[in-house]
C-alpha atoms as a PDB file:
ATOM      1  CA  UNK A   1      -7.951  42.305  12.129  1.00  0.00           C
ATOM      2  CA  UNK A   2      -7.718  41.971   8.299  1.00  0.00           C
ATOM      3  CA  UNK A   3      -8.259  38.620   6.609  1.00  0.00           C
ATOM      4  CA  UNK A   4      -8.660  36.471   3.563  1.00  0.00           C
ATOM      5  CA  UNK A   5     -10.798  33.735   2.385  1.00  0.00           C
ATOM      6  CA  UNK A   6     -10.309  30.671   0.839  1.00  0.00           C
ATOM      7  CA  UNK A   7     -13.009  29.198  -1.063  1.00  0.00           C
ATOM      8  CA  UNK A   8     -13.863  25.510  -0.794  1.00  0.00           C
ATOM      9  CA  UNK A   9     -16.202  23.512  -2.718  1.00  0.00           C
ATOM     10  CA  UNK A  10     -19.854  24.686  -1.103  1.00  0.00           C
ATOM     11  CA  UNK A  11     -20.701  20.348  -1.485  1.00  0.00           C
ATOM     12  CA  UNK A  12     -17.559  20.188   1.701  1.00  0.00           C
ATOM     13  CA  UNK A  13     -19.586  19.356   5.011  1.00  0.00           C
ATOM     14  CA  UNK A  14     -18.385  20.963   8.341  1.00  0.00           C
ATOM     15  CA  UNK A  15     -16.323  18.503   8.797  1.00  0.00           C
ATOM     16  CA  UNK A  16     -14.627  17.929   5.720  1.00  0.00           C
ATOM     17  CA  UNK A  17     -13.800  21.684   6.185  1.00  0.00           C
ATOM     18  CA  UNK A  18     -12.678  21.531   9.308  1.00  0.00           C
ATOM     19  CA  UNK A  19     -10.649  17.819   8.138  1.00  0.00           C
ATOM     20  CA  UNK A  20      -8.918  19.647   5.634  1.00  0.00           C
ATOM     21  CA  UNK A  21      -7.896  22.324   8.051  1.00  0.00           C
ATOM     22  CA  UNK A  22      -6.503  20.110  10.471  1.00  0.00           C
ATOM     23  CA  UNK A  23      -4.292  18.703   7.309  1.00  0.00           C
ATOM     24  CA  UNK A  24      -2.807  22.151   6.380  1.00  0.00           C
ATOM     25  CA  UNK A  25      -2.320  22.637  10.316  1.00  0.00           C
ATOM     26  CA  UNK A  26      -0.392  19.665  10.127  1.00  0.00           C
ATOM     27  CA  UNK A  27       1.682  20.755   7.091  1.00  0.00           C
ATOM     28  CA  UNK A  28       2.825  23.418   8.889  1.00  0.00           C
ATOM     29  CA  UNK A  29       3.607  21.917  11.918  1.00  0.00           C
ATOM     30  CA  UNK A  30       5.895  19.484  10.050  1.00  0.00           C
ATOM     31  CA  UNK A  31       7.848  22.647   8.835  1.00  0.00           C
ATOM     32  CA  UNK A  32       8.536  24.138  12.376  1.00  0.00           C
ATOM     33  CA  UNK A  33       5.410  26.700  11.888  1.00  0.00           C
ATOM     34  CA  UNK A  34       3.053  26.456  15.015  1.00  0.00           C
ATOM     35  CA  UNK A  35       0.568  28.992  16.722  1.00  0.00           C
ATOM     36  CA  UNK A  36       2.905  30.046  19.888  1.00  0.00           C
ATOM     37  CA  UNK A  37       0.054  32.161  22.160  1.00  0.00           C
ATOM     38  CA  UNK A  38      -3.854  31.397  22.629  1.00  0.00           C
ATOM     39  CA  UNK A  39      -6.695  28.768  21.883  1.00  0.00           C
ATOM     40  CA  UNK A  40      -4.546  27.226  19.253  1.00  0.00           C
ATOM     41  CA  UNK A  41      -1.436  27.456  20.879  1.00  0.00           C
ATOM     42  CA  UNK A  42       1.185  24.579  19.717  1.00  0.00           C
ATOM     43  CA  UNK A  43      -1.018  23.748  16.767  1.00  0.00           C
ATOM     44  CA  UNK A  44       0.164  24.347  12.902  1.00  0.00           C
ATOM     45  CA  UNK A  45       0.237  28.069  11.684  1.00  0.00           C
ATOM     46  CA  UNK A  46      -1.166  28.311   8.429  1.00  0.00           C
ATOM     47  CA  UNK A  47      -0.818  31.803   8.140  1.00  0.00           C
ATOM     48  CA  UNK A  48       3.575  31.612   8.972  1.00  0.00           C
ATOM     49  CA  UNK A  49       3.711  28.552   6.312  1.00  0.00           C
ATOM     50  CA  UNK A  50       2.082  30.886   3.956  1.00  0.00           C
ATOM     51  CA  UNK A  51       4.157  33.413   4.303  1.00  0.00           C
ATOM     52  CA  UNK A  52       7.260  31.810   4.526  1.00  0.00           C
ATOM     53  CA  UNK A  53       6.141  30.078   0.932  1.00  0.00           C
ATOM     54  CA  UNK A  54       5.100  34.151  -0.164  1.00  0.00           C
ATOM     55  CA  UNK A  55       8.985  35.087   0.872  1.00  0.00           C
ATOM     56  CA  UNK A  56      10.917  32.105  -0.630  1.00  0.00           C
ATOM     57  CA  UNK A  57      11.384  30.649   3.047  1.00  0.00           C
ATOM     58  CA  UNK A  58       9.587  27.542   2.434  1.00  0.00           C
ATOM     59  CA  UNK A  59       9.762  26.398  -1.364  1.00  0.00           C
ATOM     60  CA  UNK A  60       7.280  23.740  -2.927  1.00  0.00           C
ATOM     61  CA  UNK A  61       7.933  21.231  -5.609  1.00  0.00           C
ATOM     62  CA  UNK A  62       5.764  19.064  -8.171  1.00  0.00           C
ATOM     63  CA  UNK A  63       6.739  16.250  -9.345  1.00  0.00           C
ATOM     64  CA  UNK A  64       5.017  12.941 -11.264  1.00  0.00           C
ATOM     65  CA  UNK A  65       4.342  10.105  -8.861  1.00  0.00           C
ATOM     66  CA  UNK A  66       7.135   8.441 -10.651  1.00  0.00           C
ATOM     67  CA  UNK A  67       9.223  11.718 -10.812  1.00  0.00           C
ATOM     68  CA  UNK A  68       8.284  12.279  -6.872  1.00  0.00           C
ATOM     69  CA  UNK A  69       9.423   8.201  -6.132  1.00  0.00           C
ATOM     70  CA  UNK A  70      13.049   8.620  -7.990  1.00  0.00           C
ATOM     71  CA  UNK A  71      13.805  11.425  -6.749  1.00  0.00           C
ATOM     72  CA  UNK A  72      13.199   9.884  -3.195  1.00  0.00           C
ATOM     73  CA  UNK A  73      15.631   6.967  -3.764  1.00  0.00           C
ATOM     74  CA  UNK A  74      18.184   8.450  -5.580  1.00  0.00           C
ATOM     75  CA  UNK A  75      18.994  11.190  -3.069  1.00  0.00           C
ATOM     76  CA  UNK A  76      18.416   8.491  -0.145  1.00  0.00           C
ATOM     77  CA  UNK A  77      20.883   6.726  -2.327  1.00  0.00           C
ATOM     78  CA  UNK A  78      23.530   9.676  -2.955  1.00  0.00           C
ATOM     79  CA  UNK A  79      23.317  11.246   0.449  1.00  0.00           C
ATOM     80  CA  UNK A  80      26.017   8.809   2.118  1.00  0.00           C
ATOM     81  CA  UNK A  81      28.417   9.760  -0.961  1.00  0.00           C
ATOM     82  CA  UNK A  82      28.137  13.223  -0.068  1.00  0.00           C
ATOM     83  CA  UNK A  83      29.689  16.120   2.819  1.00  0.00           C
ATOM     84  CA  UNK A  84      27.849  16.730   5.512  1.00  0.00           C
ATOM     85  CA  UNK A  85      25.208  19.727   4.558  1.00  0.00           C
ATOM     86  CA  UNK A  86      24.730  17.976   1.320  1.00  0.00           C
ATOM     87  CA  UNK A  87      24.031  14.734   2.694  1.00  0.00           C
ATOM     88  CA  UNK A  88      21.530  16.637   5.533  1.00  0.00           C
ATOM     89  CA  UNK A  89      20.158  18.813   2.222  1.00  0.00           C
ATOM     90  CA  UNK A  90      19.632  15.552   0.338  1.00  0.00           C
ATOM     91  CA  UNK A  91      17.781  13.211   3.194  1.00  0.00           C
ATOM     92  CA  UNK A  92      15.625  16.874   4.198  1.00  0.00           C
ATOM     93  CA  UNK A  93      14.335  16.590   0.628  1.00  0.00           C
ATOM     94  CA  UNK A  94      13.715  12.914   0.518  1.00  0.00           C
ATOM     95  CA  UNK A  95      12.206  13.317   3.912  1.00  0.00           C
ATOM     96  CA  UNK A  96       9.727  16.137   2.456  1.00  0.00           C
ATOM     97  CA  UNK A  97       8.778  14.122  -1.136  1.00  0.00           C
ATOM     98  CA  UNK A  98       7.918  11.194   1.476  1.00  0.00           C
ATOM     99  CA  UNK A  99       5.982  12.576   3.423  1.00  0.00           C
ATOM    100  CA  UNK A 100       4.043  14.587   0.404  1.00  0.00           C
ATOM    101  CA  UNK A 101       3.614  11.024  -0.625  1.00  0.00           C
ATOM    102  CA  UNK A 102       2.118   9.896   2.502  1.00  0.00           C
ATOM    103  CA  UNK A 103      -0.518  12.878   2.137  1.00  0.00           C
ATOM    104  CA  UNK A 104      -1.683  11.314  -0.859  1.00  0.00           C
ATOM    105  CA  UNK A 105      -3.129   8.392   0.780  1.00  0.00           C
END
């Protein structure tokens, strides 16, 4: 089976390596992508997130802290003005930008 490598920094321990896994298997689990057969069955697919990022499935966004935390409130703010996929559009990307926020902690 082909693969690819991602380098860490060679100072990471075992399990800082295996800790930062576990946080991009978590990522994708938030966004619906999970392992569905063997071992890791049920657990984030990091390989699905990726390539639903590679073919515009999944799109990420960077912000400023500040940028990140107004964006937050003002769509938590203008989703109750708005129809009903807006409003759901809106409080998904709040939703997101929180818990990217969250991550930073």
């Amino acid at each position: 089976m082909p693969h690819i490598s991602i380098w860490l920094p060679g100072a990471w321990t075992r399990e800082e390596t295996r800790a930062f896994a576990d946080s991009l298997a978590a990522v994708a689990a938030s966004h619906g992508y999970r392992s569905h057969y063997g071992p890791l069955a049920g657990r984030g697919n990091l390989v699905a997130m990726l390539r639903a990022i590679e073919g515009g499935e999944l799109a990420t966004v960077m912000l400023a802290d500040e940028q990140r935390d107004y964006a937050i409130r003002r769509l938590r703010e203008l989703a109750p003005e708005q129809d009903g996929i807006t409003a759901e559009a809106f409080l998904s990307l709040a939703d997101q930008l929180d818990y990217a926020r969250q991550r930073l902690t």
